[in-house]
Protein backbone atom coordinates (compact mmCIF):
# COMPACT_ATOMS: atom_id res chain seq x y z
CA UNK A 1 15.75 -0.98 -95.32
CA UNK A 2 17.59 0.08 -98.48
CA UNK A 3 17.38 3.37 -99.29
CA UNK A 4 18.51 5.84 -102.31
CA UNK A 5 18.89 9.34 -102.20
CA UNK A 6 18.69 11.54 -105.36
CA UNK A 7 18.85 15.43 -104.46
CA UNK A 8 16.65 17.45 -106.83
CA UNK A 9 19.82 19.33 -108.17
CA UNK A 10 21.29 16.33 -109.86
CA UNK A 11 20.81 16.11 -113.56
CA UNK A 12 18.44 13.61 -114.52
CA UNK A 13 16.79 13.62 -110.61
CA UNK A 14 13.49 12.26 -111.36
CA UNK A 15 10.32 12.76 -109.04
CA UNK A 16 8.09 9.68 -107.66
CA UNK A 17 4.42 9.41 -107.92
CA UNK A 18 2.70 9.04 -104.77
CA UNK A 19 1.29 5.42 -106.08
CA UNK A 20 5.19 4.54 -106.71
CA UNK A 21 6.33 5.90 -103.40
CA UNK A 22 3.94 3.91 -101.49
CA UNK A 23 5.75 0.35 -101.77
CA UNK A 24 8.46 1.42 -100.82
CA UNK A 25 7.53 3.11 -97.91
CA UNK A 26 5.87 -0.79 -96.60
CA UNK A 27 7.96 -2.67 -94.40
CA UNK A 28 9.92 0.59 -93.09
CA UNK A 29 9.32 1.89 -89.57
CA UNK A 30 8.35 5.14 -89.23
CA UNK A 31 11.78 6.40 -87.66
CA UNK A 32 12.97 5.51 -91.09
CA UNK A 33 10.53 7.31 -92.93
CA UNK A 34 10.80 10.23 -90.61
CA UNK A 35 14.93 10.23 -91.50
CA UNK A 36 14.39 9.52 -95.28
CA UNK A 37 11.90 12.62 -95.25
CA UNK A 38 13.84 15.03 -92.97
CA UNK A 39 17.46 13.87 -95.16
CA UNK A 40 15.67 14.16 -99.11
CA UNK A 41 14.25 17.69 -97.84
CA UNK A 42 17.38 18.81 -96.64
CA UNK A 43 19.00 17.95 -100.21
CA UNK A 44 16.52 20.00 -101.94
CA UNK A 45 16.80 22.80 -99.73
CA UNK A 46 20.41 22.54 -100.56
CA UNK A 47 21.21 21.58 -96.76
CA UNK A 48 19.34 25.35 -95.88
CA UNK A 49 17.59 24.14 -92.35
CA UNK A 50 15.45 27.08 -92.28
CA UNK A 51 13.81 26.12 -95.42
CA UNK A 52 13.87 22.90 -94.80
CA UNK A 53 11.99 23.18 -91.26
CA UNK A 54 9.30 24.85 -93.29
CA UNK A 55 8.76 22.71 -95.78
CA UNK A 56 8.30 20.16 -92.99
CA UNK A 57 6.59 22.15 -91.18
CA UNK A 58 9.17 22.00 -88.09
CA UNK A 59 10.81 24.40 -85.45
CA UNK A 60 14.22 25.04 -86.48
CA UNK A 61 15.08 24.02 -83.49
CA UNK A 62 13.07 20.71 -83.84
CA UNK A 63 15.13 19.88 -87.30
CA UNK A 64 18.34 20.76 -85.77
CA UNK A 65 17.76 18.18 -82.64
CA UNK A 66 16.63 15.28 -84.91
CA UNK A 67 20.54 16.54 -87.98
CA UNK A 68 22.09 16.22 -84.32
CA UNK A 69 20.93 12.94 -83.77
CA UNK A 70 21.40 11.60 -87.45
CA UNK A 71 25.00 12.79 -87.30
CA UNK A 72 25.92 11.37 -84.03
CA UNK A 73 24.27 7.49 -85.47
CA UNK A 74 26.99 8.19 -88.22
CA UNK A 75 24.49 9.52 -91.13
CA UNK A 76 25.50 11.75 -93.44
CA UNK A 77 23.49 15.03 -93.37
CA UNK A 78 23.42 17.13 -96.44
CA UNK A 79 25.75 20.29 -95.74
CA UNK A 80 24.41 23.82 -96.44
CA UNK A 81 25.43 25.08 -100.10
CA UNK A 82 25.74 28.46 -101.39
């Protein structure tokens, strides 16, 4: 699956409908989903994991274990900003 990631702090990031979201969301398992999910909230937490866990509605602990195993499959994880 092809995927594009647009972090809500970039100028001109523009939000989906949920009718436009889900197309692309067929033919995707839901690992992928899961990662796309967990990865786009971590942008727009600006890489904050406690945030991010919340919005998700995860343990921090939880989020960390599934960064962890994006990182180690080579994916790039969005970094905590200031």
């Amino acid at each position: 699956m092809t995927t594009v990631h647009v972090a809500a702090s970039e100028p001109g990031a523009q939000f989906l409908a949920p009718h436009q979201i889900v197309p692309l969301l067929i033919g995707a398992t839901v690992d992928e989903v899961e990662r796309e999910l967990v990865l786009q909230t971590l942008a727009r937490c600006d890489g904050n994991r406690t945030r991010a866990s919340r919005v998700l509605g995860l343990s921090v602990r939880t989020l960390r274990n599934k960064i962890r195993i994006y990182a180690a499959s080579g994916i790039d994880v969005p970094a905590y900003q200031d």
